[in-house]
PDB file of N, CA and C in Angstrom:
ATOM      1  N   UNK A   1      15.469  -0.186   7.070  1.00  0.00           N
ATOM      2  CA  UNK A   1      14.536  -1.234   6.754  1.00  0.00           C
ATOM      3  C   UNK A   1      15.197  -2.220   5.794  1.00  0.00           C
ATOM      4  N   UNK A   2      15.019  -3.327   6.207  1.00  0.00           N
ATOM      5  CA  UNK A   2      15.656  -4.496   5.111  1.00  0.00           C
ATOM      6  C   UNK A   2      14.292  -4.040   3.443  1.00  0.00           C
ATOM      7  N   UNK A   3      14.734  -5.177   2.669  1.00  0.00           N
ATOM      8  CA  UNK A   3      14.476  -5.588   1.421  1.00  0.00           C
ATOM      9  C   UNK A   3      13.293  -6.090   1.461  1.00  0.00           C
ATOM     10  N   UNK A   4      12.346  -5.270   0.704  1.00  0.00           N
ATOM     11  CA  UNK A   4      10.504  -5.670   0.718  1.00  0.00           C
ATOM     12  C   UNK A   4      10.611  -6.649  -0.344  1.00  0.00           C
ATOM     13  N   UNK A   5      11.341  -6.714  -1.445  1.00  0.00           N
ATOM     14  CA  UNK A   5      11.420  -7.200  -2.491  1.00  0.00           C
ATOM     15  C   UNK A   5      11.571  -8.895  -2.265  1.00  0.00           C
ATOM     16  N   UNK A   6      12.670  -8.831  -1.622  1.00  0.00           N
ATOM     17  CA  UNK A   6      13.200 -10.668  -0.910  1.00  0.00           C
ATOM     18  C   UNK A   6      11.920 -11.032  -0.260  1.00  0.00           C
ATOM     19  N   UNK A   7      10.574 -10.617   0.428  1.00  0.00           N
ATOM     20  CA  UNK A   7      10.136 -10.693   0.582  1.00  0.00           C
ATOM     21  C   UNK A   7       8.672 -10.883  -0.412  1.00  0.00           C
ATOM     22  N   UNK A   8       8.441 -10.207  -1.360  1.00  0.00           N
ATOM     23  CA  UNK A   8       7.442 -10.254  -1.925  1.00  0.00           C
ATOM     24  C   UNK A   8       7.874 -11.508  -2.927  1.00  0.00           C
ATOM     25  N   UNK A   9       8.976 -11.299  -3.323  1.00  0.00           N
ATOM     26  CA  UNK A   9       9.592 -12.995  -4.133  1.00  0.00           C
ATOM     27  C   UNK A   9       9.552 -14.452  -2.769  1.00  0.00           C
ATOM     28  N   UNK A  10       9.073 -14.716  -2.206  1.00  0.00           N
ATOM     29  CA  UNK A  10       8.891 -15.573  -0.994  1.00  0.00           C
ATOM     30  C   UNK A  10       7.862 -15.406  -1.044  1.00  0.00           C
ATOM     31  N   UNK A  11       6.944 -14.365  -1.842  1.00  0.00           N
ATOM     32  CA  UNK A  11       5.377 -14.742  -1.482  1.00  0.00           C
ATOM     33  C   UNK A  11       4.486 -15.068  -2.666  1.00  0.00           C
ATOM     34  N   UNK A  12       5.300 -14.754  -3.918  1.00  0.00           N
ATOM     35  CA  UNK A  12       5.573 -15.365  -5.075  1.00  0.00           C
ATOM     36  C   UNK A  12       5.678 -16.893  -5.028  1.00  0.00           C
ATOM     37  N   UNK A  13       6.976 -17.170  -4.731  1.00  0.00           N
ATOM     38  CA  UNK A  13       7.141 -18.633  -4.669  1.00  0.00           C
ATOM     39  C   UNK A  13       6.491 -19.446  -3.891  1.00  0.00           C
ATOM     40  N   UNK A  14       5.781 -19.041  -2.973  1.00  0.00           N
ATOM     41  CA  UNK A  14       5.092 -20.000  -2.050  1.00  0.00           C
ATOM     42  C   UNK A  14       3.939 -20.005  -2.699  1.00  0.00           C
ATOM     43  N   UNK A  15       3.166 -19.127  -3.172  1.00  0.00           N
ATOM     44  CA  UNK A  15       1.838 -18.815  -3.610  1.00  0.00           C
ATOM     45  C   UNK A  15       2.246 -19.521  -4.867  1.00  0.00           C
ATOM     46  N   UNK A  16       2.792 -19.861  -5.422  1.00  0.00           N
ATOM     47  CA  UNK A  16       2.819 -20.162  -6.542  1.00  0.00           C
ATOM     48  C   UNK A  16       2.949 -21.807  -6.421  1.00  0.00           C
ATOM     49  N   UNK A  17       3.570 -22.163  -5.616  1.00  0.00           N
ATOM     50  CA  UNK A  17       4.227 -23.658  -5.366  1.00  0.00           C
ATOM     51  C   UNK A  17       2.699 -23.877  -4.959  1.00  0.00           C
ATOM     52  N   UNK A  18       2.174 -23.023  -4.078  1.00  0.00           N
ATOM     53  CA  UNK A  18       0.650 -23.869  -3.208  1.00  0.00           C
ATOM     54  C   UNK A  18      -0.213 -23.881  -4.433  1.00  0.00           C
ATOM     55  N   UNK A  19      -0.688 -22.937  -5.224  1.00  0.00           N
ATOM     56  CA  UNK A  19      -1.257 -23.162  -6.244  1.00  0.00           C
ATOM     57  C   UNK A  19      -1.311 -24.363  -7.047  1.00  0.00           C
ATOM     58  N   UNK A  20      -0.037 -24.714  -6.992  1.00  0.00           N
ATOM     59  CA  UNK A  20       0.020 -25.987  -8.133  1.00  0.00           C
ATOM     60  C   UNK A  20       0.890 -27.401  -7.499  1.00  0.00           C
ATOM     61  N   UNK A  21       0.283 -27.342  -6.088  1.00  0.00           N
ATOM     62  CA  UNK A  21       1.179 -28.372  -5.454  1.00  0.00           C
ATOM     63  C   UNK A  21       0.030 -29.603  -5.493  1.00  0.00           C
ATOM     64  N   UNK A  22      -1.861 -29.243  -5.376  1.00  0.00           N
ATOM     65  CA  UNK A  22      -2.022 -30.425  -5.708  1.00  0.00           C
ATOM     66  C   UNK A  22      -2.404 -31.314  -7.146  1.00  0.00           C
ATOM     67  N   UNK A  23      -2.032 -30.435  -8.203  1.00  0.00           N
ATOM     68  CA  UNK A  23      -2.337 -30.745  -9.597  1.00  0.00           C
ATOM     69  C   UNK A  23      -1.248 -31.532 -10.532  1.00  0.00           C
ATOM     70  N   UNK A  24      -0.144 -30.451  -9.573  1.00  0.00           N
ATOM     71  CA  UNK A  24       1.232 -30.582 -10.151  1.00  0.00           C
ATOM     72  C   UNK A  24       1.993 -30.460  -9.418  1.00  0.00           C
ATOM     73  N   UNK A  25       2.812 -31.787  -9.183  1.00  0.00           N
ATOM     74  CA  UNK A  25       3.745 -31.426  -8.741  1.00  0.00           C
ATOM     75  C   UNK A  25       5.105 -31.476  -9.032  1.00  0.00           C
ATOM     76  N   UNK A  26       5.658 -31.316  -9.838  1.00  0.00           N
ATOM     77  CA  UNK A  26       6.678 -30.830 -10.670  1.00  0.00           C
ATOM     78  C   UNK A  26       6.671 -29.813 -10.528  1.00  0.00           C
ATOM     79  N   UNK A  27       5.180 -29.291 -11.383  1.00  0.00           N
ATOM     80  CA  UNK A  27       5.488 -27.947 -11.430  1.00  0.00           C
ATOM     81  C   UNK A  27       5.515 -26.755 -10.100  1.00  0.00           C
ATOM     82  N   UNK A  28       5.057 -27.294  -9.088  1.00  0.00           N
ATOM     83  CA  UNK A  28       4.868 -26.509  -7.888  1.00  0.00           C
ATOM     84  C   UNK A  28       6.629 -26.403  -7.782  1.00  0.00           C
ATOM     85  N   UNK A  29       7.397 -27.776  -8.128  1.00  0.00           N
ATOM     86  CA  UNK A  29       8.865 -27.527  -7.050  1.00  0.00           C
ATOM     87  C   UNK A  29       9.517 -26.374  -7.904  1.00  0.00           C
ATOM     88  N   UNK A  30       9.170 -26.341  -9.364  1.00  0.00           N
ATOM     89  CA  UNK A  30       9.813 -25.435 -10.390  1.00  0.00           C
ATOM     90  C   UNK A  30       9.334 -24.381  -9.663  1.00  0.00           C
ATOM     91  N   UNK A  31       8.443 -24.152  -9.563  1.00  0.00           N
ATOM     92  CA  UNK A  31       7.663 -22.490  -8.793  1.00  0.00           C
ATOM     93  C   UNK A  31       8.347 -22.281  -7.542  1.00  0.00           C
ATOM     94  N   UNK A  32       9.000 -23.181  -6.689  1.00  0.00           N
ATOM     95  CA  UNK A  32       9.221 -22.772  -5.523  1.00  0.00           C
ATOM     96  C   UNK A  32      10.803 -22.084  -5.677  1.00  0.00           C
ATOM     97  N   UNK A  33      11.096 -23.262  -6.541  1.00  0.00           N
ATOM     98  CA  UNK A  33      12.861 -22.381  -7.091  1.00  0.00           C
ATOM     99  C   UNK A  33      13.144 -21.413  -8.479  1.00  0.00           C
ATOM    100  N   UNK A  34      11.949 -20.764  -8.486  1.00  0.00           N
ATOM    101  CA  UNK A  34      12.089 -20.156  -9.797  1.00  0.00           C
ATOM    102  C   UNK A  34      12.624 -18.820  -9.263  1.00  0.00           C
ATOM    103  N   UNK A  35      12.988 -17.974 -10.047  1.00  0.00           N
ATOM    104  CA  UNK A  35      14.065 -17.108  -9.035  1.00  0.00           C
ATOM    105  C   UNK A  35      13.002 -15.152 -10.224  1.00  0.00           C
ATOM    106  N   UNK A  36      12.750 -16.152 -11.305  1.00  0.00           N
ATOM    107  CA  UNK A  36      12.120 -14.564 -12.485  1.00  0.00           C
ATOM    108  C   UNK A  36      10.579 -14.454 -12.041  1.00  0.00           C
ATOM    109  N   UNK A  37      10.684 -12.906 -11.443  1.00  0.00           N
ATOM    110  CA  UNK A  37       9.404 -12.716 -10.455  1.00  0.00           C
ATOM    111  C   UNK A  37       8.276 -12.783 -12.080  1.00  0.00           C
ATOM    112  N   UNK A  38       8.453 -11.994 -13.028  1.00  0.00           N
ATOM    113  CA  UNK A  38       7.562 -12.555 -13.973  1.00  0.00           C
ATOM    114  C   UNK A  38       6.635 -13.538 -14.416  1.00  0.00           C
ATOM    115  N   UNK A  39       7.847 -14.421 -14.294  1.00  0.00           N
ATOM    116  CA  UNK A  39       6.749 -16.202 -14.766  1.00  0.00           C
ATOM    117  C   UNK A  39       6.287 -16.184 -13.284  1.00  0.00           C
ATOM    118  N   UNK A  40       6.732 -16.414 -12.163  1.00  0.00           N
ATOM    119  CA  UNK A  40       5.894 -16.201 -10.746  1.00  0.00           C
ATOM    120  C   UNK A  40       4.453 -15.639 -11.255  1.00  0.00           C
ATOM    121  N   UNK A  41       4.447 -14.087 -11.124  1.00  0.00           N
ATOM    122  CA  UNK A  41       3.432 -13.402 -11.454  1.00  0.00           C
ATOM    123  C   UNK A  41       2.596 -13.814 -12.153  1.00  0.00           C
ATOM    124  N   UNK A  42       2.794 -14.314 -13.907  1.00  0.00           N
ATOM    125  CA  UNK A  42       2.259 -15.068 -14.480  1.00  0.00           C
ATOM    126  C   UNK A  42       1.517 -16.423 -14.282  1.00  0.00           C
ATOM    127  N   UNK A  43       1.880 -17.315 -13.462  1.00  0.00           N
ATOM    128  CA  UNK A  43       1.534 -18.364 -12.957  1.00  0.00           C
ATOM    129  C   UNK A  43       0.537 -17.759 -11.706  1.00  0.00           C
ATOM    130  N   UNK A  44       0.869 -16.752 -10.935  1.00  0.00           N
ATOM    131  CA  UNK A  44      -0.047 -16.608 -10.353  1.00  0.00           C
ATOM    132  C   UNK A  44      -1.757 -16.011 -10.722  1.00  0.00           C
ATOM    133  N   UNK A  45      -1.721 -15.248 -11.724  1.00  0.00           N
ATOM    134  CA  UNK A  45      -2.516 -14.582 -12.444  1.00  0.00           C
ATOM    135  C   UNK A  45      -3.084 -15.510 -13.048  1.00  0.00           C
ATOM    136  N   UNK A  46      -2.586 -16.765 -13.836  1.00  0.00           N
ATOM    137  CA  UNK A  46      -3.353 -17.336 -14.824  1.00  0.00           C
ATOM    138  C   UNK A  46      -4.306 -18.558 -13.766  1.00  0.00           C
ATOM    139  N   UNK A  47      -3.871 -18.555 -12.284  1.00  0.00           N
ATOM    140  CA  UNK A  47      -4.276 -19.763 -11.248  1.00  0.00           C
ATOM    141  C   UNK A  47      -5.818 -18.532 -10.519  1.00  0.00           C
ATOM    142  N   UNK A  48      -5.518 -17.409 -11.125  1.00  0.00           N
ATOM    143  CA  UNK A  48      -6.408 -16.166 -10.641  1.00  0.00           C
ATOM    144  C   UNK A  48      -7.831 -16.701 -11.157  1.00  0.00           C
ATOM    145  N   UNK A  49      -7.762 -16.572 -12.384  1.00  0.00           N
ATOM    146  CA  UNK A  49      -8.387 -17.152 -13.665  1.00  0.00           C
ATOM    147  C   UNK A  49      -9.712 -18.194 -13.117  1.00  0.00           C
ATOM    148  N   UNK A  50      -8.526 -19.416 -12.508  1.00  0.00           N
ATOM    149  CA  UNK A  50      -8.750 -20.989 -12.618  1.00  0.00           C
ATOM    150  C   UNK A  50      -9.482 -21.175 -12.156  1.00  0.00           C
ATOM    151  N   UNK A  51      -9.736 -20.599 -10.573  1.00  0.00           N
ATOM    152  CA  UNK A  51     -10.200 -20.878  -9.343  1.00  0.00           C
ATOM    153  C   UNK A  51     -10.912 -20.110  -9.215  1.00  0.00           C
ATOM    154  N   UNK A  52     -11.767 -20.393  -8.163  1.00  0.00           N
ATOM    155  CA  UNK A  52     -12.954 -19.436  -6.952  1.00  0.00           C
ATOM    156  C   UNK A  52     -12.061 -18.172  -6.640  1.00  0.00           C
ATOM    157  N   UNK A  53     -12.697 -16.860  -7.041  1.00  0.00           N
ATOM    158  CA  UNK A  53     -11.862 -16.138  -6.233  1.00  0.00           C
ATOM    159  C   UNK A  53     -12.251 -15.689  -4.332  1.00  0.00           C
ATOM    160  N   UNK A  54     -13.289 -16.655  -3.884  1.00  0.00           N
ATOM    161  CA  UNK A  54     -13.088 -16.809  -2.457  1.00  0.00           C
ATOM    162  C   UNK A  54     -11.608 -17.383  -2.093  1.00  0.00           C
ATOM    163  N   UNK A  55     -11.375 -18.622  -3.262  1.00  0.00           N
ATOM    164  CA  UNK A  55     -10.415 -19.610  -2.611  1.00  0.00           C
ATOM    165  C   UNK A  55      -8.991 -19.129  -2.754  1.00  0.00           C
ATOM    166  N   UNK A  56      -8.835 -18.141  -3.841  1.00  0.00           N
ATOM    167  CA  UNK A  56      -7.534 -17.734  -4.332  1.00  0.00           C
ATOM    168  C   UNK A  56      -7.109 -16.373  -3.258  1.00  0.00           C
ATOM    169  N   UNK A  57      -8.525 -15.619  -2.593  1.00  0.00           N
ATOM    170  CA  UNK A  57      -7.984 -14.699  -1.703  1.00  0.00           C
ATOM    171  C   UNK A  57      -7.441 -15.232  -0.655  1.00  0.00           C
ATOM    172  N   UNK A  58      -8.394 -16.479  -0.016  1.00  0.00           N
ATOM    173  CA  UNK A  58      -8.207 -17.259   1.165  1.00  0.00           C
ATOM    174  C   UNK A  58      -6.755 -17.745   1.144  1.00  0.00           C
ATOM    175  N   UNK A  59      -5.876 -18.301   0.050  1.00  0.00           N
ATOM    176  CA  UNK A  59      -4.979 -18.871  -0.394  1.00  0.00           C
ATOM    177  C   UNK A  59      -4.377 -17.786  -0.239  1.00  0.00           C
ATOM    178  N   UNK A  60      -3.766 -16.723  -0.825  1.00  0.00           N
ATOM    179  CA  UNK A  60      -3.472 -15.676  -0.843  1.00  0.00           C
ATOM    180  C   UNK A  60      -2.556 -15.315   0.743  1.00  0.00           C
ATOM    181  N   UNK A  61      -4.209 -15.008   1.142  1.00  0.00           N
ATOM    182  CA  UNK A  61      -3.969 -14.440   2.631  1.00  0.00           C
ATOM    183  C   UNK A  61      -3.141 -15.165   3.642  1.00  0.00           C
ATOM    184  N   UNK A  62      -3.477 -16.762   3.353  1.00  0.00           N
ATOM    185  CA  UNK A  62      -3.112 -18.139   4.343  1.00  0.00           C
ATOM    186  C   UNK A  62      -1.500 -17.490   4.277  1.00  0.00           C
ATOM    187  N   UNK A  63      -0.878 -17.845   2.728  1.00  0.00           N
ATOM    188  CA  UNK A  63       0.735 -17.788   2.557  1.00  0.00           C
ATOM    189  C   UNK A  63       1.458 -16.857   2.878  1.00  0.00           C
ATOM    190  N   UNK A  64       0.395 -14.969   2.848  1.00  0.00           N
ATOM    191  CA  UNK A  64       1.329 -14.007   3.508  1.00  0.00           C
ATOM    192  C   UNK A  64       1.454 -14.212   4.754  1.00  0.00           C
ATOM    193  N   UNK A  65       0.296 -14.644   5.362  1.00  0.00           N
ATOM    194  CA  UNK A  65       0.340 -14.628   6.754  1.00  0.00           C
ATOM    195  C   UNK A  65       1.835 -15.644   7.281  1.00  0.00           C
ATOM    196  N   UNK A  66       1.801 -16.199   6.685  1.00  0.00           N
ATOM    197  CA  UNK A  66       2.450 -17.100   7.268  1.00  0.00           C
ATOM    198  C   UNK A  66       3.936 -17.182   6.925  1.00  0.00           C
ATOM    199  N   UNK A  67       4.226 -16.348   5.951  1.00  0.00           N
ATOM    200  CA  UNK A  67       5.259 -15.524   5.551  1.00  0.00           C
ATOM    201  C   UNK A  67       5.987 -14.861   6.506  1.00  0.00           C
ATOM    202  N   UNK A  68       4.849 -13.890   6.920  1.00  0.00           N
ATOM    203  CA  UNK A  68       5.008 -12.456   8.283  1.00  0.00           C
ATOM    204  C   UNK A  68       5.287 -13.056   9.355  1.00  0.00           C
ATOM    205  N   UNK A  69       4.549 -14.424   9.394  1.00  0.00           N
ATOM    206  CA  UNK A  69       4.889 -15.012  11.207  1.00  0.00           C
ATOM    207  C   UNK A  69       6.625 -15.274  11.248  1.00  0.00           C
ATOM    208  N   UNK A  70       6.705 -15.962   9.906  1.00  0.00           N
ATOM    209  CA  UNK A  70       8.343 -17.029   9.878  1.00  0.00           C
ATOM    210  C   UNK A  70       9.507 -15.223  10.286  1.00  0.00           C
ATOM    211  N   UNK A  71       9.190 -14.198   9.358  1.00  0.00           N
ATOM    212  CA  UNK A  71       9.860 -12.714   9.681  1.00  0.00           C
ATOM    213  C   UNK A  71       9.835 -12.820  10.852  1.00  0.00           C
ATOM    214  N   UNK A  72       8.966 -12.484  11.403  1.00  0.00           N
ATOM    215  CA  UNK A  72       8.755 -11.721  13.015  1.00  0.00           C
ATOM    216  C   UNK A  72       9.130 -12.950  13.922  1.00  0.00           C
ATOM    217  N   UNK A  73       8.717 -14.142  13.972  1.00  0.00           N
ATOM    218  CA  UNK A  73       9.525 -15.248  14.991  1.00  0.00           C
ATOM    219  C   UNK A  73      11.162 -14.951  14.610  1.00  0.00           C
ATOM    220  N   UNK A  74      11.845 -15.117  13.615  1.00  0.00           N
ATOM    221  CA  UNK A  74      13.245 -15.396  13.088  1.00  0.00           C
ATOM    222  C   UNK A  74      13.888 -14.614  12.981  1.00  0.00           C
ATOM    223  N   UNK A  75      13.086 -13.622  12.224  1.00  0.00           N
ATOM    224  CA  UNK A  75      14.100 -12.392  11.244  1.00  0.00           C
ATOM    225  C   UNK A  75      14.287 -11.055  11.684  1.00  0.00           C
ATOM    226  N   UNK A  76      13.395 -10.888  13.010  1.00  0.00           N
ATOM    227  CA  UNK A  76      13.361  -9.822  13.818  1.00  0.00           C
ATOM    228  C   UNK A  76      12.479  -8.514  13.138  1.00  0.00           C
ATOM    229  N   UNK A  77      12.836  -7.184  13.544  1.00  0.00           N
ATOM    230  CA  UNK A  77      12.088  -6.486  13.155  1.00  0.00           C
ATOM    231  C   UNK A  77      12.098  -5.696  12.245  1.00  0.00           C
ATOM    232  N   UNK A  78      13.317  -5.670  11.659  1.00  0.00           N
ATOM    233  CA  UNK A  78      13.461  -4.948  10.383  1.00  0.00           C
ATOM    234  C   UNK A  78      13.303  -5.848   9.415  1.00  0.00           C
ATOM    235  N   UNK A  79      13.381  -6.769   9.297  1.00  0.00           N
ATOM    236  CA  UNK A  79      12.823  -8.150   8.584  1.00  0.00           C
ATOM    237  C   UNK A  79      11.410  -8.170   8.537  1.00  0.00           C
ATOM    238  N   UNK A  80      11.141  -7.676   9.586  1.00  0.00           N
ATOM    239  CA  UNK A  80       9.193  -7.929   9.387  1.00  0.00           C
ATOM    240  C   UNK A  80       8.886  -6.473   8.690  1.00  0.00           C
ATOM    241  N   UNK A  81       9.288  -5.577   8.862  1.00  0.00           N
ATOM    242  CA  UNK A  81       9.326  -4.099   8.496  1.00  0.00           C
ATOM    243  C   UNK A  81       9.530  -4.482   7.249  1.00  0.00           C
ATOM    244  N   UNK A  82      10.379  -4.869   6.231  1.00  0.00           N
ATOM    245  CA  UNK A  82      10.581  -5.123   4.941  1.00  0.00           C
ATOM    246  C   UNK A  82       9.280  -6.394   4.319  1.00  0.00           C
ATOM    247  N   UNK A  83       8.641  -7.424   5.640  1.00  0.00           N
ATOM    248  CA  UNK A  83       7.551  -8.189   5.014  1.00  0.00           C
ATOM    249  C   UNK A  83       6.557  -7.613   4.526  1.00  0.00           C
ATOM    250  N   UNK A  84       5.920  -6.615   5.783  1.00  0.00           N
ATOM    251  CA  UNK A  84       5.337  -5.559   5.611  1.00  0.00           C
ATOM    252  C   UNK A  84       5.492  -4.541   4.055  1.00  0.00           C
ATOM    253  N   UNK A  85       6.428  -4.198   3.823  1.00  0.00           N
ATOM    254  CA  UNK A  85       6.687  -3.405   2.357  1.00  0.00           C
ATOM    255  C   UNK A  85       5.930  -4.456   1.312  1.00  0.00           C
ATOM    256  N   UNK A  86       6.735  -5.618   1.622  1.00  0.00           N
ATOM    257  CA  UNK A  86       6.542  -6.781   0.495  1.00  0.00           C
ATOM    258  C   UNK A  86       4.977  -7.122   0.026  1.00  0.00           C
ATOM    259  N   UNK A  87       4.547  -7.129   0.872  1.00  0.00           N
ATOM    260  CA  UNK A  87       2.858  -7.289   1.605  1.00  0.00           C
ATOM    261  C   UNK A  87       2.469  -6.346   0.268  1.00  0.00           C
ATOM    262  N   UNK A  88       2.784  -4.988   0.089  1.00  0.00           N
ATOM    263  CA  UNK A  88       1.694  -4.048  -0.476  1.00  0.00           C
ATOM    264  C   UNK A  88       1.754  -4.709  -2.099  1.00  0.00           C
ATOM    265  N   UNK A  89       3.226  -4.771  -2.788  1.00  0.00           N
ATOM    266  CA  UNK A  89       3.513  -5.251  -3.572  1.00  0.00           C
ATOM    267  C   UNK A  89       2.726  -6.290  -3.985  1.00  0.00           C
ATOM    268  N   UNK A  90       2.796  -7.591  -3.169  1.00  0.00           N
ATOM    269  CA  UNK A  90       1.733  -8.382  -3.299  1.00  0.00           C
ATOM    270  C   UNK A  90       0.744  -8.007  -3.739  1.00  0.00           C
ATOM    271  N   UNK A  91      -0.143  -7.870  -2.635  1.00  0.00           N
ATOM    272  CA  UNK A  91      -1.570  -6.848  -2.849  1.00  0.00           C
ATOM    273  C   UNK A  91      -1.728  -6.066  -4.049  1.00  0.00           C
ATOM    274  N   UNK A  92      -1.287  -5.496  -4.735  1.00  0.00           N
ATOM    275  CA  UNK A  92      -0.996  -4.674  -6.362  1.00  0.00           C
ATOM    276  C   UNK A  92      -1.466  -6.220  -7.115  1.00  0.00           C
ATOM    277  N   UNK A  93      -0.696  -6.819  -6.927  1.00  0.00           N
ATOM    278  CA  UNK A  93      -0.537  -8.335  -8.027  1.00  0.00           C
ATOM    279  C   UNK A  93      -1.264  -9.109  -8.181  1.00  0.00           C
ATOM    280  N   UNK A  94      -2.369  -9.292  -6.456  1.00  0.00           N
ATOM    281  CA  UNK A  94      -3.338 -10.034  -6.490  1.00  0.00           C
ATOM    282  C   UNK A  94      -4.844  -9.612  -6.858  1.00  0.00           C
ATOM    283  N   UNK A  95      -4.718  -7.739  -6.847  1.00  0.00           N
ATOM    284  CA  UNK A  95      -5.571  -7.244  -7.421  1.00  0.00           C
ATOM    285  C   UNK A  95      -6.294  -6.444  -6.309  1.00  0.00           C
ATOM    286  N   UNK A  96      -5.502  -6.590  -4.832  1.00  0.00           N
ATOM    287  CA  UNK A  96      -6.228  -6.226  -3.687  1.00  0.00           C
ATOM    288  C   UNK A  96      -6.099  -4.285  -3.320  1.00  0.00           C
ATOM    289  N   UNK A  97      -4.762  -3.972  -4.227  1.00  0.00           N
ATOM    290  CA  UNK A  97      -4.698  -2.642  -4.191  1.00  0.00           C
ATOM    291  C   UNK A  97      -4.179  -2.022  -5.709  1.00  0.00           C
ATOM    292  N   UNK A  98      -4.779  -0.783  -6.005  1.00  0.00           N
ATOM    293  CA  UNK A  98      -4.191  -0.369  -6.870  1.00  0.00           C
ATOM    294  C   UNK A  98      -3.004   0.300  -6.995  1.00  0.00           C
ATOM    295  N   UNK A  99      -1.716   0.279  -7.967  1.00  0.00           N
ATOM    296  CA  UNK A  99      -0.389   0.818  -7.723  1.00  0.00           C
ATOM    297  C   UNK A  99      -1.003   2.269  -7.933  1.00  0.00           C
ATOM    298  N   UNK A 100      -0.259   2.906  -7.187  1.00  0.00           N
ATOM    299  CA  UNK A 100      -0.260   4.562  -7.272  1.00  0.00           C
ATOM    300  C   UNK A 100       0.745   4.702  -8.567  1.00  0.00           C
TER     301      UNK A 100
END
């Protein structure tokens, strides 16, 4: 299985860039190339806060999904096998599962 991790940082940076792409945009391009999953996390958590949490799951869901499609069209299947890993990780962060 490839790297869940390269993956959950791609869902970081996108989620993070969409968060603040129409308020800010500076700061969205900083989020998209920020490389320390931390401030990611952080920025995502404090946009947790901000918003509807209808709109932040909806948001959420939109960017993995669309994450998993770009894997599985491109990256084949051990690539999607590692999106998949990345996915749960997520989910921990956004509050959708608890870490064991």
């Amino acid at each position: 299985m490839g790297c869940p991790d390269i993956y959950y940082k791609k869902a970081l940076q996108s989620f993070a860039y969409d968060l603040n792409i129409l308020s800010n945009k500076e700061m969205a391009e900083e989020m998209l190339k920020e490389q320390n999953e931390e401030i990611l996390e952080n920025e995502i958590i404090r946009w947790k806060n901000k918003i509807s949490e209808d709109e932040f799951y909806f948001d959420a869901g939109r960017i993995y999904a669309s994450i998993a499609e770009d894997s599985y069209r491109n990256d084949g299947n051990d690539a999607f096998n590692a999106c998949a890993g990345g996915l749960y990780s997520f989910c921990v962060l956004i509050g959708l599962e608890k870490e064991d």
